[in-house]
C-alpha atoms as a PDB file:
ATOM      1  CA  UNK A   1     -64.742 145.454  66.060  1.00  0.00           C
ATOM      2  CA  UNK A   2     -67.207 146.352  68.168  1.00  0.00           C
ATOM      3  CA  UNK A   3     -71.377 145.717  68.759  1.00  0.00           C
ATOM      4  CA  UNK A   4     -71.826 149.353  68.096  1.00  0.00           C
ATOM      5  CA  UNK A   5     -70.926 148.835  64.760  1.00  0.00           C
ATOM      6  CA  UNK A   6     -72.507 145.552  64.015  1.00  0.00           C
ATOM      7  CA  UNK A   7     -75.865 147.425  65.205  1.00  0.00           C
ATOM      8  CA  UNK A   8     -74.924 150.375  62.725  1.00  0.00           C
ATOM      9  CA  UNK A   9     -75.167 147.686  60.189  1.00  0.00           C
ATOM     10  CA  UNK A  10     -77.863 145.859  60.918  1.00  0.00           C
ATOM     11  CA  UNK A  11     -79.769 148.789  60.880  1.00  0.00           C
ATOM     12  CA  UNK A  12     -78.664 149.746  57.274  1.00  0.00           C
ATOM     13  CA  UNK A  13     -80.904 146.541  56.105  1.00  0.00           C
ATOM     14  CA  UNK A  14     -84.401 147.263  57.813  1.00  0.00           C
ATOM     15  CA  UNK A  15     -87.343 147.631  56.228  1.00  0.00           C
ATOM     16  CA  UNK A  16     -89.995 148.963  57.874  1.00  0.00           C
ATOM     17  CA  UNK A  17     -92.664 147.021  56.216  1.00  0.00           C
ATOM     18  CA  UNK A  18     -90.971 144.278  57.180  1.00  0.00           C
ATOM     19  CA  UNK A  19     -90.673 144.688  60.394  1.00  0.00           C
ATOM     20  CA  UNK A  20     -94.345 145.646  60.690  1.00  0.00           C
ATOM     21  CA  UNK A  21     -95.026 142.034  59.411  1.00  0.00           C
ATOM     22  CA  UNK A  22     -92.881 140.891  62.065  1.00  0.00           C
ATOM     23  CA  UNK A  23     -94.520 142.493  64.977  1.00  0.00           C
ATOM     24  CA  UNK A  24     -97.717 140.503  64.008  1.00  0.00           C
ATOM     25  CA  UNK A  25     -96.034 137.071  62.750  1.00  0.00           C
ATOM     26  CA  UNK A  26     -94.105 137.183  66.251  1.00  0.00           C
ATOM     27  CA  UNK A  27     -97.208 137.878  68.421  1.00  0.00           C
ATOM     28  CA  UNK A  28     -96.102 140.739  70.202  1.00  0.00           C
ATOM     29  CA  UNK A  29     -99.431 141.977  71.075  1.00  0.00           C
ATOM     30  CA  UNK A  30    -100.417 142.569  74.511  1.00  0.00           C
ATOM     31  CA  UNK A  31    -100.619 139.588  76.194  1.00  0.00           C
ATOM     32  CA  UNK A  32     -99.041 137.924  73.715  1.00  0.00           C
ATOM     33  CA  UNK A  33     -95.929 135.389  73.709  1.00  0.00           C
ATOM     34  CA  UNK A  34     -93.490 138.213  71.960  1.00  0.00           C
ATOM     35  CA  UNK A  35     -94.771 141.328  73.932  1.00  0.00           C
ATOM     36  CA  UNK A  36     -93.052 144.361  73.636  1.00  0.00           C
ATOM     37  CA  UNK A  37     -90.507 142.954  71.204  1.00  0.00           C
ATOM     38  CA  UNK A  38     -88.662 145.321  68.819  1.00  0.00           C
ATOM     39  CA  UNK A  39     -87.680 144.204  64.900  1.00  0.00           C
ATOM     40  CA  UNK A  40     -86.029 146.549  62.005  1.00  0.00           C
ATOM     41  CA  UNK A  41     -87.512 144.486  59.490  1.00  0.00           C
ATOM     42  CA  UNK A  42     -84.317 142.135  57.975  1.00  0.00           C
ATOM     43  CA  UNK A  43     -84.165 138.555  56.538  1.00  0.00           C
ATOM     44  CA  UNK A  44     -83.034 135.370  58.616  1.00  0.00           C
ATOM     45  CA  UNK A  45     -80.788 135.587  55.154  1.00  0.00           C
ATOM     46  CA  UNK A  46     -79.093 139.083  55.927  1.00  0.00           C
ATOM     47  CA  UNK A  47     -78.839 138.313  59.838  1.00  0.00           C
ATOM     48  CA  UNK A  48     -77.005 135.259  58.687  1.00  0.00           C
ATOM     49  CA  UNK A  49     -74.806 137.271  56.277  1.00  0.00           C
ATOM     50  CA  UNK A  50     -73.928 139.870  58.866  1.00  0.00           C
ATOM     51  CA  UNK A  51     -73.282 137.474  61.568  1.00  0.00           C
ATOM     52  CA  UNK A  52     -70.947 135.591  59.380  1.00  0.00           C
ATOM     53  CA  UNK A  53     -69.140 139.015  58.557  1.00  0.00           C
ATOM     54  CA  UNK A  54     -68.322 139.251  62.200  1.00  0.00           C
ATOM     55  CA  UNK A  55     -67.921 136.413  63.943  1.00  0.00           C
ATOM     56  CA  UNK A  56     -65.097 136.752  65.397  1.00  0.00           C
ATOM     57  CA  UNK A  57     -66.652 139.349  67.555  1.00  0.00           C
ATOM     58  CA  UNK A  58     -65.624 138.835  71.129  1.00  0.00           C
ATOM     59  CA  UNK A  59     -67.923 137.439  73.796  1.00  0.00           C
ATOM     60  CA  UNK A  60     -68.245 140.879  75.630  1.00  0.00           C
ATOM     61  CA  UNK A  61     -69.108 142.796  72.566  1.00  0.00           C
ATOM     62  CA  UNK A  62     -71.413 139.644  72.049  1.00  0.00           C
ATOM     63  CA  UNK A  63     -73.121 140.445  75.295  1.00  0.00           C
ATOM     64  CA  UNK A  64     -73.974 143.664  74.020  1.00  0.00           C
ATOM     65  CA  UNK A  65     -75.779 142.512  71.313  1.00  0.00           C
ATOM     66  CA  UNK A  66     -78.109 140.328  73.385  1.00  0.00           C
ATOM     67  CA  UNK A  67     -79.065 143.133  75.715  1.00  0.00           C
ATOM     68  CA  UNK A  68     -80.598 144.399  72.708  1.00  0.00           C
ATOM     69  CA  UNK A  69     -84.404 145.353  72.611  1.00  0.00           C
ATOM     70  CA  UNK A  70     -84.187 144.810  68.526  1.00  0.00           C
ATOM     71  CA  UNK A  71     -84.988 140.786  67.788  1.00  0.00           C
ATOM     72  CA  UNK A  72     -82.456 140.844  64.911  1.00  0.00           C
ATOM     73  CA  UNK A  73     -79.539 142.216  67.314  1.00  0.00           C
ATOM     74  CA  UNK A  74     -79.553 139.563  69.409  1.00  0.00           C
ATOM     75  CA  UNK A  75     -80.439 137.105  66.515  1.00  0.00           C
ATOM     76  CA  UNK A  76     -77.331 138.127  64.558  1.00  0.00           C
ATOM     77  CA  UNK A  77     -75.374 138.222  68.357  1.00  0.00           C
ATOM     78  CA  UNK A  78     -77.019 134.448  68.487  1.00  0.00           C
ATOM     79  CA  UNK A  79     -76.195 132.979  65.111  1.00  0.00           C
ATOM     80  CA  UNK A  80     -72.434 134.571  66.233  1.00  0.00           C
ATOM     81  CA  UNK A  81     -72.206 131.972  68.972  1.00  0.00           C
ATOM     82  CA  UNK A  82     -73.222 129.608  67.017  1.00  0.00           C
ATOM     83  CA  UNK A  83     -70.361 130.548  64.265  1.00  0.00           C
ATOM     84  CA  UNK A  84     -67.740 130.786  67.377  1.00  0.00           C
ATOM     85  CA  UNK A  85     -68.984 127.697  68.591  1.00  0.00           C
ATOM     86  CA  UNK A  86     -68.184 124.908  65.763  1.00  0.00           C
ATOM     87  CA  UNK A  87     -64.590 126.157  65.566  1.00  0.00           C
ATOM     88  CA  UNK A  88     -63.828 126.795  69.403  1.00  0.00           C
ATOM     89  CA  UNK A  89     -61.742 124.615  71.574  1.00  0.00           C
ATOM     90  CA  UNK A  90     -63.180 123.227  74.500  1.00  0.00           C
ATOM     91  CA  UNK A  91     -62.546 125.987  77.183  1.00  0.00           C
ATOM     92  CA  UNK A  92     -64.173 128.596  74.612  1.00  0.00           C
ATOM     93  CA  UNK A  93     -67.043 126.185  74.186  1.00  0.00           C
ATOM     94  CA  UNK A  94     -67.445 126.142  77.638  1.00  0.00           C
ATOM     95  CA  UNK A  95     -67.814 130.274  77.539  1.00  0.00           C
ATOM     96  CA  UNK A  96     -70.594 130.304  75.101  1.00  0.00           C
ATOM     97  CA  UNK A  97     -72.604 127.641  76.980  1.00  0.00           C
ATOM     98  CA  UNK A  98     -72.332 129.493  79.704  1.00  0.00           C
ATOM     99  CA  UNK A  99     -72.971 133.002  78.178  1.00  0.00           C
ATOM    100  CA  UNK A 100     -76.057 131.413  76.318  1.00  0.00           C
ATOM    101  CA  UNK A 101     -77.345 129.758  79.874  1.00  0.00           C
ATOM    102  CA  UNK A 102     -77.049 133.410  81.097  1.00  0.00           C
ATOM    103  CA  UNK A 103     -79.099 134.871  78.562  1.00  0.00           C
ATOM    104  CA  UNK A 104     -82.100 132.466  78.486  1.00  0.00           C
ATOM    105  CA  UNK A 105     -84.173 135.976  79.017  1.00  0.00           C
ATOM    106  CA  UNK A 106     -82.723 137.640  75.883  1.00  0.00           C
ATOM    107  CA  UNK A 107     -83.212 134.332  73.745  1.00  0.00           C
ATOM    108  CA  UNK A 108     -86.931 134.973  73.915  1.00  0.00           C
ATOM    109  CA  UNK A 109     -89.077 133.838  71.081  1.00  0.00           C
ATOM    110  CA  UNK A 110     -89.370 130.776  68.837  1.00  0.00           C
ATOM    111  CA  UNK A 111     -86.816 131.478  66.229  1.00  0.00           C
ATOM    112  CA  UNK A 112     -83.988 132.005  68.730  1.00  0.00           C
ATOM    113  CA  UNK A 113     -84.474 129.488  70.588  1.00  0.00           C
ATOM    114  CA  UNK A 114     -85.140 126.754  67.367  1.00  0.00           C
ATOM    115  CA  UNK A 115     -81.512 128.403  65.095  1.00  0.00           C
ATOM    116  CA  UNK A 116     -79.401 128.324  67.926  1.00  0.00           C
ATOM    117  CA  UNK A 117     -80.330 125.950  70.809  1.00  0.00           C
ATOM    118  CA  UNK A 118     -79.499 122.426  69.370  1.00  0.00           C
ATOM    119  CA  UNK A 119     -75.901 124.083  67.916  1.00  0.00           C
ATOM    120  CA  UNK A 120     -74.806 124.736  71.195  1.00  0.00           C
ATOM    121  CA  UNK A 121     -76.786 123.341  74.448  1.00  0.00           C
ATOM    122  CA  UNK A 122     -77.459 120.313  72.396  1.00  0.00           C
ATOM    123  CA  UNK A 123     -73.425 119.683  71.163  1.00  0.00           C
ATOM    124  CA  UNK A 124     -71.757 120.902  74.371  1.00  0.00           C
ATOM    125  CA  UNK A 125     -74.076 118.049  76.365  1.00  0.00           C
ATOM    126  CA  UNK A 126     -73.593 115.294  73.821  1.00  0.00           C
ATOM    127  CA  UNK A 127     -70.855 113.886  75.741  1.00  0.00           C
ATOM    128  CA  UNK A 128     -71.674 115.454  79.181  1.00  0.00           C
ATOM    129  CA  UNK A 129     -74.154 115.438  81.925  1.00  0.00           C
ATOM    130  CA  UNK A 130     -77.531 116.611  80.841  1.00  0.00           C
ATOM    131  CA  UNK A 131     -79.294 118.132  84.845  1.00  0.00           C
ATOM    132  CA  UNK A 132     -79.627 121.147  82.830  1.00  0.00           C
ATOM    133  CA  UNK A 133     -82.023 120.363  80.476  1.00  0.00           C
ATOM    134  CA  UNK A 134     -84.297 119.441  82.816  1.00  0.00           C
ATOM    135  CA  UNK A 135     -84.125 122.269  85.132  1.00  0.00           C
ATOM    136  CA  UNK A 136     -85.091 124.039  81.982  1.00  0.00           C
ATOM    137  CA  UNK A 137     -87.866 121.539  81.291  1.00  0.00           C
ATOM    138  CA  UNK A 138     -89.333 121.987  84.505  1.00  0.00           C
ATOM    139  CA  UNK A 139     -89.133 126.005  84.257  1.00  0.00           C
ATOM    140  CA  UNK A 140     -91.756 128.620  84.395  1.00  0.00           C
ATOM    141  CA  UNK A 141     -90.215 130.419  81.891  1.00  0.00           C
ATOM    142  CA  UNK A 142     -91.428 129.351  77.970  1.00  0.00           C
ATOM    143  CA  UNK A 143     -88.351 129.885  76.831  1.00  0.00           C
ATOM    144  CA  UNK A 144     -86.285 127.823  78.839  1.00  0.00           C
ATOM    145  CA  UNK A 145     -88.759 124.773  78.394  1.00  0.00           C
ATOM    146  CA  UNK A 146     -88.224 125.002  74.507  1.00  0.00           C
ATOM    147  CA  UNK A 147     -84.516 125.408  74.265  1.00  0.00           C
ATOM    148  CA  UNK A 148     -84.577 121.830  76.706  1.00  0.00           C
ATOM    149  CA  UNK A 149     -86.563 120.105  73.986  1.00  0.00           C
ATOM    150  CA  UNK A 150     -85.000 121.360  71.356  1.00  0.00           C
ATOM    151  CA  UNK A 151     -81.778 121.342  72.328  1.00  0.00           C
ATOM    152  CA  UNK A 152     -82.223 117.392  72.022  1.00  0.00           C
ATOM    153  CA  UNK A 153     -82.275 117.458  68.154  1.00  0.00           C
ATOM    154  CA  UNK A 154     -78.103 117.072  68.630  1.00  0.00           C
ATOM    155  CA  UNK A 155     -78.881 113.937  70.288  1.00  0.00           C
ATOM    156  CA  UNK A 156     -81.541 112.652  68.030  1.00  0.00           C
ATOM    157  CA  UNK A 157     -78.968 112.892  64.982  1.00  0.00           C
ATOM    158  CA  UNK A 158     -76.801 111.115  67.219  1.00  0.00           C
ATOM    159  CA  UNK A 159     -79.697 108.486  67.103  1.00  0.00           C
ATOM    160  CA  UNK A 160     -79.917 109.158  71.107  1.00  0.00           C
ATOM    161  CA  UNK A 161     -83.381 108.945  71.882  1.00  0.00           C
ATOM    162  CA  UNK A 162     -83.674 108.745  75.403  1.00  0.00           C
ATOM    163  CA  UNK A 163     -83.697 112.348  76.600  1.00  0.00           C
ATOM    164  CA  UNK A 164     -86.170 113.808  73.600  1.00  0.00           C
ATOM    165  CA  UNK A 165     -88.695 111.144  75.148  1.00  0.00           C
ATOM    166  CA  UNK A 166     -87.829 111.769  78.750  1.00  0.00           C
ATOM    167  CA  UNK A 167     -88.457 116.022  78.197  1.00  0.00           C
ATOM    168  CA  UNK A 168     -91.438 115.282  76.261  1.00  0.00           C
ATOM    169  CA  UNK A 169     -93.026 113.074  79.093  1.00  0.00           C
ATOM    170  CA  UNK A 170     -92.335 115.988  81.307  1.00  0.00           C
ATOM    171  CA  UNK A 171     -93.815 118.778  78.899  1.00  0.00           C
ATOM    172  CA  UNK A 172     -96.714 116.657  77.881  1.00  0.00           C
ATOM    173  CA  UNK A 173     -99.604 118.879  80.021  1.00  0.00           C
ATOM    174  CA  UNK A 174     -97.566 122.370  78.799  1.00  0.00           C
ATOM    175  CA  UNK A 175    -100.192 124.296  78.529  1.00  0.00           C
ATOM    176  CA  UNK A 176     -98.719 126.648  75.880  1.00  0.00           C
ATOM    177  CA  UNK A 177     -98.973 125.806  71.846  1.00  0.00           C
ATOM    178  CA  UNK A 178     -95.046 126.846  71.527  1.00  0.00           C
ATOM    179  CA  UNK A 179     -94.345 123.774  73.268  1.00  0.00           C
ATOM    180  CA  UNK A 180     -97.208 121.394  72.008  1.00  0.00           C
ATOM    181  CA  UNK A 181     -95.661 122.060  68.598  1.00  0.00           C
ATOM    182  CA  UNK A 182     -91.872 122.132  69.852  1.00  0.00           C
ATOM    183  CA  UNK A 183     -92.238 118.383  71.476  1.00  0.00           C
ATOM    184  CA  UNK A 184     -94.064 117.158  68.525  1.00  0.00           C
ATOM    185  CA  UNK A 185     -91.977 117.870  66.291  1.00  0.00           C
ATOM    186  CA  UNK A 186     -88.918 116.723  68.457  1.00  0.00           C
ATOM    187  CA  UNK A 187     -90.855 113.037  68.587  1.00  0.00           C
ATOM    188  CA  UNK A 188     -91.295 113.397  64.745  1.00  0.00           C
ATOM    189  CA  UNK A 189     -87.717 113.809  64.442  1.00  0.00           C
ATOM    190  CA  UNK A 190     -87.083 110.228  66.708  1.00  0.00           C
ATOM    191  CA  UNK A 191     -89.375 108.849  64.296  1.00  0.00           C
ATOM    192  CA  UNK A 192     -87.828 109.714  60.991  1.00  0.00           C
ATOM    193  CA  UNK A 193     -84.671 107.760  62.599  1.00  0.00           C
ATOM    194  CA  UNK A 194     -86.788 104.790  64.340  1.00  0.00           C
ATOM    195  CA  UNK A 195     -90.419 104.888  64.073  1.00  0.00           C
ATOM    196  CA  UNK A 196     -90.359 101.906  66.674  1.00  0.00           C
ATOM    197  CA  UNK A 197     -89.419 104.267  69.508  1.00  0.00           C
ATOM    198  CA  UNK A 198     -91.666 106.806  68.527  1.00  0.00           C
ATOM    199  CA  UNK A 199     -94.617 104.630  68.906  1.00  0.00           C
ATOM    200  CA  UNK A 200     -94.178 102.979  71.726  1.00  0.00           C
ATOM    201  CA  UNK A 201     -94.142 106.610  73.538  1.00  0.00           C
ATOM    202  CA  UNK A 202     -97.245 107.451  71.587  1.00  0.00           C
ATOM    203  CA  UNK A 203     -99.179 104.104  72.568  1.00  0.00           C
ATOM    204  CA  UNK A 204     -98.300 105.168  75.925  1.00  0.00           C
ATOM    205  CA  UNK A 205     -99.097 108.676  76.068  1.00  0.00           C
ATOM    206  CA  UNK A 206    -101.088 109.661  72.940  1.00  0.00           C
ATOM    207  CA  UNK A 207    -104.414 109.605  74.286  1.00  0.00           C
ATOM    208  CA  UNK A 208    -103.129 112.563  76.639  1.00  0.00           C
ATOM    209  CA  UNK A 209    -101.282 114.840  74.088  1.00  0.00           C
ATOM    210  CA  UNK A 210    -102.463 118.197  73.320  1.00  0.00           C
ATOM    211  CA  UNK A 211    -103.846 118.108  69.928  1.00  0.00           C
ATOM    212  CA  UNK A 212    -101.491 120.153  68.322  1.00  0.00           C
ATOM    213  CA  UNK A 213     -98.089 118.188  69.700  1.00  0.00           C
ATOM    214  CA  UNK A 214     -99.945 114.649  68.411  1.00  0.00           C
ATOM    215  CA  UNK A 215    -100.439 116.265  64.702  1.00  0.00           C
ATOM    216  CA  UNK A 216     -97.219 117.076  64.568  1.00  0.00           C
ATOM    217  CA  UNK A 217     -95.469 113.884  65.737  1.00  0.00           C
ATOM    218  CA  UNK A 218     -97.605 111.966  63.836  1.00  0.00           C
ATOM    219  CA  UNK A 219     -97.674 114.208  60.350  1.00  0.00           C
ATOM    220  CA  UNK A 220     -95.346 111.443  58.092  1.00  0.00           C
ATOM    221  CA  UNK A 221     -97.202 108.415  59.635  1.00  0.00           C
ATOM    222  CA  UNK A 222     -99.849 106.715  56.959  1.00  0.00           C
ATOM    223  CA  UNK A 223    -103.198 108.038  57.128  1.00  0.00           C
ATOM    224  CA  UNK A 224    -104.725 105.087  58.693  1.00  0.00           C
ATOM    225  CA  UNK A 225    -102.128 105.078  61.460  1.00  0.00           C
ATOM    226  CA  UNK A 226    -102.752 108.726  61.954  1.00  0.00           C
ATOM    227  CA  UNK A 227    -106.380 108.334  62.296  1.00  0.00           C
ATOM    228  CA  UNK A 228    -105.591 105.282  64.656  1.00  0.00           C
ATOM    229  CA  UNK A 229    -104.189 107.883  67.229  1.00  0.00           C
ATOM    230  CA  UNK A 230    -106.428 110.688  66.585  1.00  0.00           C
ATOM    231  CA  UNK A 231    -109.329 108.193  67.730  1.00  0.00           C
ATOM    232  CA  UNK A 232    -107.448 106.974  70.557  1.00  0.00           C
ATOM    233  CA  UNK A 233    -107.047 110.987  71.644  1.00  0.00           C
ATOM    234  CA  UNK A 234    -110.645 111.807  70.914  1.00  0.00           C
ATOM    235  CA  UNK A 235    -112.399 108.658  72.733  1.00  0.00           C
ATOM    236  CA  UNK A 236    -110.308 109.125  76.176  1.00  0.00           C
ATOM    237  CA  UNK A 237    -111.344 112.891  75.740  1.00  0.00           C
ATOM    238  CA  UNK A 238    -114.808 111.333  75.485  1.00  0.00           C
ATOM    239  CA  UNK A 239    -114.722 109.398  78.116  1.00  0.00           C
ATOM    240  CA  UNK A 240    -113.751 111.410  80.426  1.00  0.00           C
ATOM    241  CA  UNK A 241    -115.719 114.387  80.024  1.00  0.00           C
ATOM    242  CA  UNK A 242    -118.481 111.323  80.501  1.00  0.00           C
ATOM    243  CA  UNK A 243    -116.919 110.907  84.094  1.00  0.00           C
ATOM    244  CA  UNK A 244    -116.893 114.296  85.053  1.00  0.00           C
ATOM    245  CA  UNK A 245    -120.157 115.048  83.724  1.00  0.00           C
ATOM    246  CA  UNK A 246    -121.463 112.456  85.742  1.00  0.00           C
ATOM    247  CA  UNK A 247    -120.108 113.324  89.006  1.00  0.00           C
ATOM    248  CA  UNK A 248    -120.910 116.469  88.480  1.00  0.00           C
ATOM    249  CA  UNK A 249    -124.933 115.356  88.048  1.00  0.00           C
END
């Protein structure tokens, strides 16, 4: 079994209209977060359904997979790990955290990052030390800073809290809409399992949240409490666009 043949496969169910869809829905324009990527046009259904057909592919073949230029080679190679990694023991586990820390530039858009990260950054740190998230928080590289906040959606369904809020605090002047939405949605998560500690980080740092990460952590809340932090965002926007304009004068 080798990746030479898994990429023979995957290649048997592109679609090139497809994959021009993809080259657009995955923004790689110039410029653009997914520059220069490469798809062959297949469903998240028939990566899955390949990956599952050979997942007991070793880690080296793996390896191959994620030096890929195609987005569905290393996805399938990605989705693999993930496979390997809910039956391994815990020296193997420890070899696909470590190959997946290694390949933070080949696990380079959205989708990567948000099938694989939680399954296993988030479960091998559930019961270990966590520096590594935020090294990754605090990373130039987009990539790294989402697979740190959403790697803590293991801990979240393990009603543990305190790191999603922690990473969030740090990634709340991101500049970059991938994370605005990623963090959001992280705190929505917290919410659906205790709206209590959601809150009290939004009454604390609402009024500074991009738009886009508020909308999303607040998307399930009641309209009225919606439009309750909305206002809050808008009036210290407001306000201080009154204090610069003023010194400026």
């Amino acid at each position: 079994m080798t990746a030479v043949k898994v990429k023979n496969e995957i290649k048997t169910f592109g679609s090139k209209k497809r994959a021009q869809h993809s080259l657009y829905f995955f923004k790689t324009g110039k410029g653009e977060y997914g520059e220069g990527d490469k798809f062959l046009g297949l469903t998240i259904s028939e990566q899955r359904s390949i990956a599952k057909k050979y997942q007991d592919l070793s880690l080296r073949e793996i390896q191959k997979l994620l030096d890929s230029s195609y987005h569905e080679q290393r996805m399938v190679g990605l989705i693999i790990l993930t496979l390997q990694f809910s039956k391994a023991a815990t020296a193997q586990k420890n070899d696909i955290y470590s190959l997946y820390i290694k390949n933070t530039h080949n696990i380079n858009n959205w989708d990567l990052v948000d099938v694989t990260a939680h399954i296993i950054i988030g479960q091998f740190l559930l019961e270990r030390p966590r520096k590594q998230l935020y090294v990754f928080a605090q990373s130039n590289n987009l990539w790294e800073k989402r697979i740190a906040i959403i790697s803590t959606y293991a801990f979240i369904r393990q009603g543990q809290f305190s790191d999603t809020l922690k990473i969030a605090k740090i990634l709340l002047r991101d500049e970059h809409d991938l994370i605005h939405k990623a963090v959001g949605w992280m705190l929505r998560e917290v919410g659906n399992r205790d709206k209590k500690a959601e809150k009290v980080f939004l009454d604390a740092y609402a009024y500074v949240m991009p738009r886009t990460m508020l909308r999303y952590a607040i998307e399930k809340f009641p309209e009225k409490e919606r439009q309750k932090y909305l206002s809050q965002r808008r009036l210290h926007f407001i306000q201080l666009f009154g204090m610069i304009k003023a010194i400026v004068l």
